[in-house]
PDB file of N, CA and C in Angstrom:
ATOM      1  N   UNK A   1      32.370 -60.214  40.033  1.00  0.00           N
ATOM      2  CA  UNK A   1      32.280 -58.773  39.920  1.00  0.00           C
ATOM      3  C   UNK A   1      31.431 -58.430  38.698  1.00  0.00           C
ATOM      4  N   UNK A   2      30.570 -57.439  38.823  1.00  0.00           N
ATOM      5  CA  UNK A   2      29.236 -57.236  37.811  1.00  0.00           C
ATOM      6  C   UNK A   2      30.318 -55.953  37.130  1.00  0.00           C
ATOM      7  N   UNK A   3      30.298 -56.227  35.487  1.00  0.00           N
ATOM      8  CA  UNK A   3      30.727 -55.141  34.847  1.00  0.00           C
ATOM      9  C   UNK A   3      29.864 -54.233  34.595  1.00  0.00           C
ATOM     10  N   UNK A   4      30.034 -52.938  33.700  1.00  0.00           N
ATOM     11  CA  UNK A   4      28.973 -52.184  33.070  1.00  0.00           C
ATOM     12  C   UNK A   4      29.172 -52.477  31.178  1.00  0.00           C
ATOM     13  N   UNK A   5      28.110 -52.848  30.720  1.00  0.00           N
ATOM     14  CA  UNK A   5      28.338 -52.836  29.136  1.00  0.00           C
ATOM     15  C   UNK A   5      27.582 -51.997  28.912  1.00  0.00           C
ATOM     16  N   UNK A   6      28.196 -51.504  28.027  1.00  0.00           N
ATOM     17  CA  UNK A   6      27.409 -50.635  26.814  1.00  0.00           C
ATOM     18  C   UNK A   6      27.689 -50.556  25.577  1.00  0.00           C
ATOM     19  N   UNK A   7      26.329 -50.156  24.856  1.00  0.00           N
ATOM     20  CA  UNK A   7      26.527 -49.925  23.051  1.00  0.00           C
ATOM     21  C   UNK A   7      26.790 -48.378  22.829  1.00  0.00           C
ATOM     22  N   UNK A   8      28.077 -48.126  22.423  1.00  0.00           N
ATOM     23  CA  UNK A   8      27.764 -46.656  21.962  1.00  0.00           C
ATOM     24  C   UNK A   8      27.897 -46.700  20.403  1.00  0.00           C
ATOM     25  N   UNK A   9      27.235 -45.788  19.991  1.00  0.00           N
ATOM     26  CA  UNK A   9      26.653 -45.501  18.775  1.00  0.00           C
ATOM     27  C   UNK A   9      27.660 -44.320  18.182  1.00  0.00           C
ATOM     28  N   UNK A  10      28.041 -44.444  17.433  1.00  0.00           N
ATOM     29  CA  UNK A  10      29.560 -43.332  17.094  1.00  0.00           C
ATOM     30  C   UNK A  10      29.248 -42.383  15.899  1.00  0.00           C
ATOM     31  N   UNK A  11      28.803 -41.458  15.851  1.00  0.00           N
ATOM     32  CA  UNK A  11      28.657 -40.273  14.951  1.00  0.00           C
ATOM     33  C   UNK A  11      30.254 -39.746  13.975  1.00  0.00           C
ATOM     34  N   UNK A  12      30.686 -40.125  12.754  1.00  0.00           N
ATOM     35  CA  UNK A  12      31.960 -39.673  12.242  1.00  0.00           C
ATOM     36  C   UNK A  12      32.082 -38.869  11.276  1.00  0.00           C
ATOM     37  N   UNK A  13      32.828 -38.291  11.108  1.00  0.00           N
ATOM     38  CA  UNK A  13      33.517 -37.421   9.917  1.00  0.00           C
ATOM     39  C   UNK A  13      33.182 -38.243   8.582  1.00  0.00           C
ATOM     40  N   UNK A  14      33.245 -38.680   7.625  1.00  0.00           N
ATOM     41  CA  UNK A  14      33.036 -39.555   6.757  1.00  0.00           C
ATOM     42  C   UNK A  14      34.894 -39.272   6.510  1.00  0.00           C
ATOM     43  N   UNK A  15      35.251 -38.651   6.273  1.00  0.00           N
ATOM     44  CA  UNK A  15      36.412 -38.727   6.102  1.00  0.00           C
ATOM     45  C   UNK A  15      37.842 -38.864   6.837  1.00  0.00           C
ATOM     46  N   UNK A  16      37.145 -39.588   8.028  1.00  0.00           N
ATOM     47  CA  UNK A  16      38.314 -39.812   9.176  1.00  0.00           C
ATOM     48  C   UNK A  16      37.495 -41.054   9.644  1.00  0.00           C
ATOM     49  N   UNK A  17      36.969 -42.080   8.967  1.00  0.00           N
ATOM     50  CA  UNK A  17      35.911 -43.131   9.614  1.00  0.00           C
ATOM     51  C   UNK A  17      37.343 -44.001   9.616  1.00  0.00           C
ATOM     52  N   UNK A  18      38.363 -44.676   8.391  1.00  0.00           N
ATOM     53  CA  UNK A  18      38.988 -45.322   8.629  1.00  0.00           C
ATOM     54  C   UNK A  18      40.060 -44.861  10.539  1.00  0.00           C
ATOM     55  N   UNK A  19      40.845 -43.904   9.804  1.00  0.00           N
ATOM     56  CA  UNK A  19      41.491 -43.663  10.939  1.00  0.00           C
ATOM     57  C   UNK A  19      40.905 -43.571  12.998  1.00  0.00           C
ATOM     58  N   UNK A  20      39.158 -43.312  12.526  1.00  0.00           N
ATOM     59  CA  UNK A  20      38.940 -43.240  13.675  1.00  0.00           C
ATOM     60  C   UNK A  20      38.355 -44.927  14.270  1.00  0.00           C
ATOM     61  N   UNK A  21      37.988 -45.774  13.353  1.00  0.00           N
ATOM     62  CA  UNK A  21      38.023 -47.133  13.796  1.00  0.00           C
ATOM     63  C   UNK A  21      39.721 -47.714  13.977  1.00  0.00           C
ATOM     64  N   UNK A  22      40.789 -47.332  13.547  1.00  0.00           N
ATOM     65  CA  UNK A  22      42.105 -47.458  14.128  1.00  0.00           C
ATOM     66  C   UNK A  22      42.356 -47.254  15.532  1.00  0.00           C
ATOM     67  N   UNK A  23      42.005 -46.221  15.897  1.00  0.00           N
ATOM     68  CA  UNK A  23      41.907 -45.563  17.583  1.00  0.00           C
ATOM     69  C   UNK A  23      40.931 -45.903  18.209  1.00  0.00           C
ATOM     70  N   UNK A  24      39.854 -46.167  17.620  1.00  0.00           N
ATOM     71  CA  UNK A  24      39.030 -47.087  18.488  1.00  0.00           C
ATOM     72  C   UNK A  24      39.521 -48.505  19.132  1.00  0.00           C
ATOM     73  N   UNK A  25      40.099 -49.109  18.133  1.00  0.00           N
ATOM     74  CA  UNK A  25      40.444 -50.308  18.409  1.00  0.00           C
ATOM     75  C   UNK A  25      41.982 -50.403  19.355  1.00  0.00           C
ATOM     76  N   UNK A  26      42.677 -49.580  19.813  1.00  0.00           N
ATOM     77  CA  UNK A  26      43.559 -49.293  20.359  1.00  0.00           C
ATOM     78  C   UNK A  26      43.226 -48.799  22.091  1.00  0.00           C
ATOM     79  N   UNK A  27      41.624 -48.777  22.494  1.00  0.00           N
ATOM     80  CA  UNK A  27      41.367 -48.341  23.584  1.00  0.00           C
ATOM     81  C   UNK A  27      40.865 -49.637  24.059  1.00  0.00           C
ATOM     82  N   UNK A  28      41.498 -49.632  25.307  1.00  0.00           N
ATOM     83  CA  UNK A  28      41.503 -51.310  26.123  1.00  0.00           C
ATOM     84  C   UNK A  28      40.200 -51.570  26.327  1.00  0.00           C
ATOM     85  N   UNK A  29      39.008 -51.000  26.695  1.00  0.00           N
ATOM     86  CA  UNK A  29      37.686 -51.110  26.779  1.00  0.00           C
ATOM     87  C   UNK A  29      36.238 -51.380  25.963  1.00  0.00           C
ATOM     88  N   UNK A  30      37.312 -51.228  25.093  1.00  0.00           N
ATOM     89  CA  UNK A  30      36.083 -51.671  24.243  1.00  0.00           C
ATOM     90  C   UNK A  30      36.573 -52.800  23.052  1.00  0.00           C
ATOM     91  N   UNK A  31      35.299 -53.501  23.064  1.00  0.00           N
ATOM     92  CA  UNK A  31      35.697 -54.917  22.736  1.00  0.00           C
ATOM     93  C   UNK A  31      35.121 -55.377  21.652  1.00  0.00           C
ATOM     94  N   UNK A  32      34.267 -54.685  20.697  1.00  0.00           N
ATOM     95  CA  UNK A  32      33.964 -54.894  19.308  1.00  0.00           C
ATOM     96  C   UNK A  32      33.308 -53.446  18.549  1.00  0.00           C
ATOM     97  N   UNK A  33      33.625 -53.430  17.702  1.00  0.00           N
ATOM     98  CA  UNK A  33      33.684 -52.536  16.642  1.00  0.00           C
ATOM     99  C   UNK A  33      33.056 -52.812  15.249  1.00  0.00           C
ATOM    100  N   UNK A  34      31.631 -51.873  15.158  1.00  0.00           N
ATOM    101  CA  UNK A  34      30.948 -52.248  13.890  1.00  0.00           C
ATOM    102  C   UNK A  34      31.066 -51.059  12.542  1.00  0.00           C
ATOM    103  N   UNK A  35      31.741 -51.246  11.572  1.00  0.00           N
ATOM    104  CA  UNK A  35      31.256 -49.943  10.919  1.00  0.00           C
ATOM    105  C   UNK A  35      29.783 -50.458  10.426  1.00  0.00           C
ATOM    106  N   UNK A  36      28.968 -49.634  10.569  1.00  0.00           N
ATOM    107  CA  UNK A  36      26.927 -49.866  10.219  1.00  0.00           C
ATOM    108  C   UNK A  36      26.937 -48.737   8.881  1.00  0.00           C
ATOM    109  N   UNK A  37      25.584 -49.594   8.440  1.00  0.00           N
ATOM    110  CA  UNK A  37      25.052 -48.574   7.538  1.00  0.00           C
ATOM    111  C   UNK A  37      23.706 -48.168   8.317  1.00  0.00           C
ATOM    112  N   UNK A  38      23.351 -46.689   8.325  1.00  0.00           N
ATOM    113  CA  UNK A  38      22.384 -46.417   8.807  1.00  0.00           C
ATOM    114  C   UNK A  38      22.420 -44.739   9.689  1.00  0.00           C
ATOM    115  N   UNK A  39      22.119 -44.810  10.934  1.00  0.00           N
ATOM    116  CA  UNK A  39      21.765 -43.348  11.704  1.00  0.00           C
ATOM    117  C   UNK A  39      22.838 -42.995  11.665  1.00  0.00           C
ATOM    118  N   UNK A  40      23.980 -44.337  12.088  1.00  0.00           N
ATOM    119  CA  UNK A  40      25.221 -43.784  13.049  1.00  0.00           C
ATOM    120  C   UNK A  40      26.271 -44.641  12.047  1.00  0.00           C
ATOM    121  N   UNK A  41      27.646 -44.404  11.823  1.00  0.00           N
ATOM    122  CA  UNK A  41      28.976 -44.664  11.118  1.00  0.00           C
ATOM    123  C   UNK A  41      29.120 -45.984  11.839  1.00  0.00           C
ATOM    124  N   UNK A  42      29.340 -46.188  13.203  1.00  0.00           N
ATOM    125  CA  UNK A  42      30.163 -47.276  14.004  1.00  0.00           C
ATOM    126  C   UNK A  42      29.749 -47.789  15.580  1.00  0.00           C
ATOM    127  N   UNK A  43      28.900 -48.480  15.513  1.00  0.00           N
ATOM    128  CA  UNK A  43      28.533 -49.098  16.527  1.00  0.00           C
ATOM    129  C   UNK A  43      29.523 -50.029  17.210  1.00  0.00           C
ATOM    130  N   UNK A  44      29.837 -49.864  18.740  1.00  0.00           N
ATOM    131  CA  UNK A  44      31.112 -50.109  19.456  1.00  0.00           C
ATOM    132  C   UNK A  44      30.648 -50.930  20.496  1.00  0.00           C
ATOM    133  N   UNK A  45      30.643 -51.685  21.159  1.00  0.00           N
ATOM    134  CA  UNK A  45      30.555 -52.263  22.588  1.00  0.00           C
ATOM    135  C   UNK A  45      31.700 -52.341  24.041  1.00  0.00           C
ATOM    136  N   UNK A  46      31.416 -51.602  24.552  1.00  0.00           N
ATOM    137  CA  UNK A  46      32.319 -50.939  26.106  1.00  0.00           C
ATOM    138  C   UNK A  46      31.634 -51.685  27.071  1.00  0.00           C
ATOM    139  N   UNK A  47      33.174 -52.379  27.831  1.00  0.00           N
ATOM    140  CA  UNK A  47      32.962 -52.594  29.337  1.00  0.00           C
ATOM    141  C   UNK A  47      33.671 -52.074  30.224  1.00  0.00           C
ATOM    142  N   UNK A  48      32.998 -51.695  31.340  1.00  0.00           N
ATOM    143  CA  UNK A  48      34.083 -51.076  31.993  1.00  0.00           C
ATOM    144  C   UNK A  48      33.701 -51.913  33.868  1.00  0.00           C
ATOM    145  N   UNK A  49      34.379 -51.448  34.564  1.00  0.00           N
ATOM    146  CA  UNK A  49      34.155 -51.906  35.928  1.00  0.00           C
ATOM    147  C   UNK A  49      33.500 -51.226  36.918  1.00  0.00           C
ATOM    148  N   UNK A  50      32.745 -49.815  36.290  1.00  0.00           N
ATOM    149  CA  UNK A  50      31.700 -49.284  36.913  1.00  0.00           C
ATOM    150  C   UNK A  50      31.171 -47.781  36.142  1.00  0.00           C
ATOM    151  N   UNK A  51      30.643 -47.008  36.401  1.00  0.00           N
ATOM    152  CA  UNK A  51      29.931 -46.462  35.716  1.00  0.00           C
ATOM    153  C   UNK A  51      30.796 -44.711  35.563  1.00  0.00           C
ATOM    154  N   UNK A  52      31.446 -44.430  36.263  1.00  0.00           N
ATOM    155  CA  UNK A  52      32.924 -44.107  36.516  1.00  0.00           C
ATOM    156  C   UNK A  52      33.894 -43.963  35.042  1.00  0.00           C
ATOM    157  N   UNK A  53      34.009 -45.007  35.614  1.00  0.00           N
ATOM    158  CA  UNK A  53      35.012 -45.633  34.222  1.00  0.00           C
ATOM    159  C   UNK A  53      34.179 -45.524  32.962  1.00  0.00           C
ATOM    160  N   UNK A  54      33.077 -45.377  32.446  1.00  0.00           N
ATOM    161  CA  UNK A  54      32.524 -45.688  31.435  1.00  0.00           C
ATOM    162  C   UNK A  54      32.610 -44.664  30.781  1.00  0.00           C
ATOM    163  N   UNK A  55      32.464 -43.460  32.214  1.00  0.00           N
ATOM    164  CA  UNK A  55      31.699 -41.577  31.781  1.00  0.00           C
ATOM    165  C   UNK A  55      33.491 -41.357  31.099  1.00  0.00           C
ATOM    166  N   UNK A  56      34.510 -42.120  31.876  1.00  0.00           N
ATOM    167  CA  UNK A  56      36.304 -41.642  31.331  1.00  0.00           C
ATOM    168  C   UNK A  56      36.166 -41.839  30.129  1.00  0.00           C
ATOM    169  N   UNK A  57      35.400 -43.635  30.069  1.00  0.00           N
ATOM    170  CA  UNK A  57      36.485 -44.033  28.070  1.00  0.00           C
ATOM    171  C   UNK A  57      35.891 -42.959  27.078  1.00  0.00           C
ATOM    172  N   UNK A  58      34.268 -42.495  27.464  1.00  0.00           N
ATOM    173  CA  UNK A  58      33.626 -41.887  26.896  1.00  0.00           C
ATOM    174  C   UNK A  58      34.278 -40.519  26.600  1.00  0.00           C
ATOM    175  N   UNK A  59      34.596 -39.876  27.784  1.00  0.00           N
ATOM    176  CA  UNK A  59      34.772 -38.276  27.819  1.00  0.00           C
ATOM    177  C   UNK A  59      36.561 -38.215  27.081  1.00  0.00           C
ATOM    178  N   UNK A  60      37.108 -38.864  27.798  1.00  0.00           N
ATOM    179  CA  UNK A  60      38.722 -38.996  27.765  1.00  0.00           C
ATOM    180  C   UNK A  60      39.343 -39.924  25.943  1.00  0.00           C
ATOM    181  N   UNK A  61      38.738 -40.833  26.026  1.00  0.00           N
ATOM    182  CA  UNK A  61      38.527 -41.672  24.622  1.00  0.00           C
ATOM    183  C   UNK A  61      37.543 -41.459  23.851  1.00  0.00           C
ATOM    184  N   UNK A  62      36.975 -42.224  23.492  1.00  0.00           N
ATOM    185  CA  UNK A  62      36.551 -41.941  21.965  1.00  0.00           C
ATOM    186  C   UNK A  62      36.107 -40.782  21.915  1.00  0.00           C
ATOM    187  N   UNK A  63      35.444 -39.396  22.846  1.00  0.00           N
ATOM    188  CA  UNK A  63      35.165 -38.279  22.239  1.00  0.00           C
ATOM    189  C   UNK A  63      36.761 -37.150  22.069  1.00  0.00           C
ATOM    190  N   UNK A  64      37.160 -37.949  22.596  1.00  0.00           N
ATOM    191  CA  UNK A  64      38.703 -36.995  21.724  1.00  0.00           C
ATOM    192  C   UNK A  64      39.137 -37.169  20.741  1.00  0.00           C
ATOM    193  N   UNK A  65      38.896 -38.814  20.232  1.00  0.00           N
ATOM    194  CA  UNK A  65      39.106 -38.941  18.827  1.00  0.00           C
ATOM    195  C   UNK A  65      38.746 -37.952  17.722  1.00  0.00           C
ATOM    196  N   UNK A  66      39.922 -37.473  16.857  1.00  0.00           N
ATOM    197  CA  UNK A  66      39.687 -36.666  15.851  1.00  0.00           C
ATOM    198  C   UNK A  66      38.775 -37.572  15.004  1.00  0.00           C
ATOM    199  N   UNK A  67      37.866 -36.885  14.367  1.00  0.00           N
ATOM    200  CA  UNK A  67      36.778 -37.140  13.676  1.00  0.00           C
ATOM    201  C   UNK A  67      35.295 -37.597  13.886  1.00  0.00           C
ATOM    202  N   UNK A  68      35.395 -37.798  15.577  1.00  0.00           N
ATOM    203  CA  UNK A  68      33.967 -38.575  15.886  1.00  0.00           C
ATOM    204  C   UNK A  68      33.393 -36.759  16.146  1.00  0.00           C
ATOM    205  N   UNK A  69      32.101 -36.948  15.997  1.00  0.00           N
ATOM    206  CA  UNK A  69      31.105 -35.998  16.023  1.00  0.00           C
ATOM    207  C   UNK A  69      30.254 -35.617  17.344  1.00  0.00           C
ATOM    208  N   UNK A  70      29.804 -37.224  17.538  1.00  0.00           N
ATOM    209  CA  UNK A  70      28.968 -37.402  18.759  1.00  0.00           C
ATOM    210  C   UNK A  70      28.867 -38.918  19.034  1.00  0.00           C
ATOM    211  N   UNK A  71      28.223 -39.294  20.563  1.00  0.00           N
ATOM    212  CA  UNK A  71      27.826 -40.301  20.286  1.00  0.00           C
ATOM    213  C   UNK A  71      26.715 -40.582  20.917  1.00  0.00           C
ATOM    214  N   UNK A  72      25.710 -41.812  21.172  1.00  0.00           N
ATOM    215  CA  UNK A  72      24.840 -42.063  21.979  1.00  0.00           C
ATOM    216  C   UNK A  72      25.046 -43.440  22.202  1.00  0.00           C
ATOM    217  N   UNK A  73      24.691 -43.736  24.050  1.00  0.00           N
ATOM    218  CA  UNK A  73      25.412 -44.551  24.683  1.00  0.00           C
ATOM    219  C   UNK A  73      24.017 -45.117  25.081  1.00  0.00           C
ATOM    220  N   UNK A  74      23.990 -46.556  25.022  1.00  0.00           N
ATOM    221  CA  UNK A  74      23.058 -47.609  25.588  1.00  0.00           C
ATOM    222  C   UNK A  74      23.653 -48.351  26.695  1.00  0.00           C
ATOM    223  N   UNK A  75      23.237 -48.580  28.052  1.00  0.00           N
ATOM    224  CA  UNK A  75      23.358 -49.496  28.960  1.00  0.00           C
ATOM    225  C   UNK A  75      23.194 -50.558  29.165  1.00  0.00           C
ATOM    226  N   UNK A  76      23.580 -52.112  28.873  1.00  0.00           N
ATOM    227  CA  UNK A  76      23.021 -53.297  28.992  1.00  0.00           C
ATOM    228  C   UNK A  76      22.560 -53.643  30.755  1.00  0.00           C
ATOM    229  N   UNK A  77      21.677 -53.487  30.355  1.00  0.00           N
ATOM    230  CA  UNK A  77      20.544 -53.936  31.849  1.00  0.00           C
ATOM    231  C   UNK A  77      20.596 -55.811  32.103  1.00  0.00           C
ATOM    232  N   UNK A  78      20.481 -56.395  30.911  1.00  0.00           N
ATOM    233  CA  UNK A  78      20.953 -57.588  30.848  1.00  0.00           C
ATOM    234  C   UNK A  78      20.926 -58.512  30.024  1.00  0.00           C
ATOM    235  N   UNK A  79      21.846 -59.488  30.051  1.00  0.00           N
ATOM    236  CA  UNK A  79      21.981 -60.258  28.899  1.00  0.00           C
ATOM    237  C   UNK A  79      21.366 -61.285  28.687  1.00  0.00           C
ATOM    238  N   UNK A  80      20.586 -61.774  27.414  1.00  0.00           N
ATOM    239  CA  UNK A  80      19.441 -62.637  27.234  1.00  0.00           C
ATOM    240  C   UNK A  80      20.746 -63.743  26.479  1.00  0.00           C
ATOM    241  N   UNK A  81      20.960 -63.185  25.489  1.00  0.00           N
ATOM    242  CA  UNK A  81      21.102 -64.347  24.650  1.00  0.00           C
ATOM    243  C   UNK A  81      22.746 -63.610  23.649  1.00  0.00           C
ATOM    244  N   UNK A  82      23.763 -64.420  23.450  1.00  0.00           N
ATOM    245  CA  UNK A  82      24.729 -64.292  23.072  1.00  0.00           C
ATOM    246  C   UNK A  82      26.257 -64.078  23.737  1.00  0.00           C
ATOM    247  N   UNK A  83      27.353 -64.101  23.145  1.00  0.00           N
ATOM    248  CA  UNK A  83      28.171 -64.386  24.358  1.00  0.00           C
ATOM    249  C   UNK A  83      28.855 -63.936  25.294  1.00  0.00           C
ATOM    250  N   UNK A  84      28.401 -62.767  25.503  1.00  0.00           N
ATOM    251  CA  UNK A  84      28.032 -61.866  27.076  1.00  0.00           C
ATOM    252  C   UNK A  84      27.477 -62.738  28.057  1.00  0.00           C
ATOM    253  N   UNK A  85      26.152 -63.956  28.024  1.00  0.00           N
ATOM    254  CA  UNK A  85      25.664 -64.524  28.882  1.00  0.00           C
ATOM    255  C   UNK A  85      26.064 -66.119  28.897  1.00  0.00           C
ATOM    256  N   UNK A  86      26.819 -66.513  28.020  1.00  0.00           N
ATOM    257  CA  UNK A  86      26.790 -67.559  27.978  1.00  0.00           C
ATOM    258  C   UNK A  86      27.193 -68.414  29.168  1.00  0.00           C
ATOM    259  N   UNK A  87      27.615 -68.296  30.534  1.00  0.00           N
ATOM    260  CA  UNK A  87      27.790 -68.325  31.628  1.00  0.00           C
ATOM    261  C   UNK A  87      26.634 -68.580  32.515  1.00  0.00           C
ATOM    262  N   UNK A  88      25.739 -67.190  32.218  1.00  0.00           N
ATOM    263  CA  UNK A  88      24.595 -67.214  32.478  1.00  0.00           C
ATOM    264  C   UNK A  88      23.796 -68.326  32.270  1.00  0.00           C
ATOM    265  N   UNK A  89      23.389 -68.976  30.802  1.00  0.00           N
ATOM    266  CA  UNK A  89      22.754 -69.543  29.970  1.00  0.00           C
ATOM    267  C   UNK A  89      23.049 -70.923  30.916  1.00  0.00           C
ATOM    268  N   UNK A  90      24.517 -71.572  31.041  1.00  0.00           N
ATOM    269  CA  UNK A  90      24.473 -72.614  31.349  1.00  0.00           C
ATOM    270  C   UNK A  90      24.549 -73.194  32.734  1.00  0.00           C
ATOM    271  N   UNK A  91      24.289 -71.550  33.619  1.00  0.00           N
ATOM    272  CA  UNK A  91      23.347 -71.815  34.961  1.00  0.00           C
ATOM    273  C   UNK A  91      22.239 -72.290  34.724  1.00  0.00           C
ATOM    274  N   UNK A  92      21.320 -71.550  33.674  1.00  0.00           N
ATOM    275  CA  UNK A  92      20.066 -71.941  33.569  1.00  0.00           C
ATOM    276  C   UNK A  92      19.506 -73.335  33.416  1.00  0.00           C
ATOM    277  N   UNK A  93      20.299 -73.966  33.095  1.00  0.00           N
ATOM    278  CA  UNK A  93      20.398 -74.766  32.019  1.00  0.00           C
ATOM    279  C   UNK A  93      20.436 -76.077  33.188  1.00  0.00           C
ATOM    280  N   UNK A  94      21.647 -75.817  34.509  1.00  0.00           N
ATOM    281  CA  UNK A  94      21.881 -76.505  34.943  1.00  0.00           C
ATOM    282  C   UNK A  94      20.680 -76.539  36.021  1.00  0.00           C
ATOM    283  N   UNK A  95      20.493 -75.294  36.642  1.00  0.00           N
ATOM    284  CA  UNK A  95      18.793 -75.240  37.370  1.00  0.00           C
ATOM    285  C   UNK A  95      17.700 -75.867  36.702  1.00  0.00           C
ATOM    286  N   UNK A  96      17.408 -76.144  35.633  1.00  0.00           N
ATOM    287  CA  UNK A  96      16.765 -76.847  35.129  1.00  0.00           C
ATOM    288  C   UNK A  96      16.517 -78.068  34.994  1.00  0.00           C
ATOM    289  N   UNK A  97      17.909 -78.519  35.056  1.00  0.00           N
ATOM    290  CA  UNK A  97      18.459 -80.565  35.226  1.00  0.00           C
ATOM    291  C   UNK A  97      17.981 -80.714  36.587  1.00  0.00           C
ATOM    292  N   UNK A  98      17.673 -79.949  37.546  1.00  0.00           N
ATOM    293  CA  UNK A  98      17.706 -80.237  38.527  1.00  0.00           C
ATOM    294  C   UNK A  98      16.376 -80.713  39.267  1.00  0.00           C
TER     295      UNK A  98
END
């Protein structure tokens, strides 16, 4: 079954960043959590099981979180290298022995 990943990019309060990486990490879908220095407070990575589900964690989760602002959401089209593909990788790997 093909998931959907995505990077969303998390816009915060500066003064609700702790508490809102708490509630982040409490939503079943998403599976790593960056606080960044830079455009955006907290770069997040979401999977979900279709595109459906993605528009929920988005609309229903993290934008209800008190303190997030906004966010902007990236789609992984596909995985090259790291361990999202590593599955992938050692198909390749094995088409190759061949």
């Amino acid at each position: 079954m093909s998931r959907v990943l995505a990077s969303v990019n998390i816009f915060v309060d500066s003064a609700e960043l702790d508490q809102v990486i708490v509630a982040l990490s409490k939503l079943p879908n998403i599976e790593e959590i960056y606080e960044v220095a830079g455009e955006y407070d907290i770069v997040s990575l979401v999977s979900t099981s279709c595109m459906e589900e993605l528009r929920e964690v988005l609309q229903k989760g993290i934008m209800k979180i008190k303190g997030v602002k906004s966010t902007i959401t990236t789609i992984v089209m596909q995985s090259h290298k790291g361990p999202k593909c590593l599955a992938k990788e050692s198909e390749k790997e094995e088409s190759l022995l061949k």
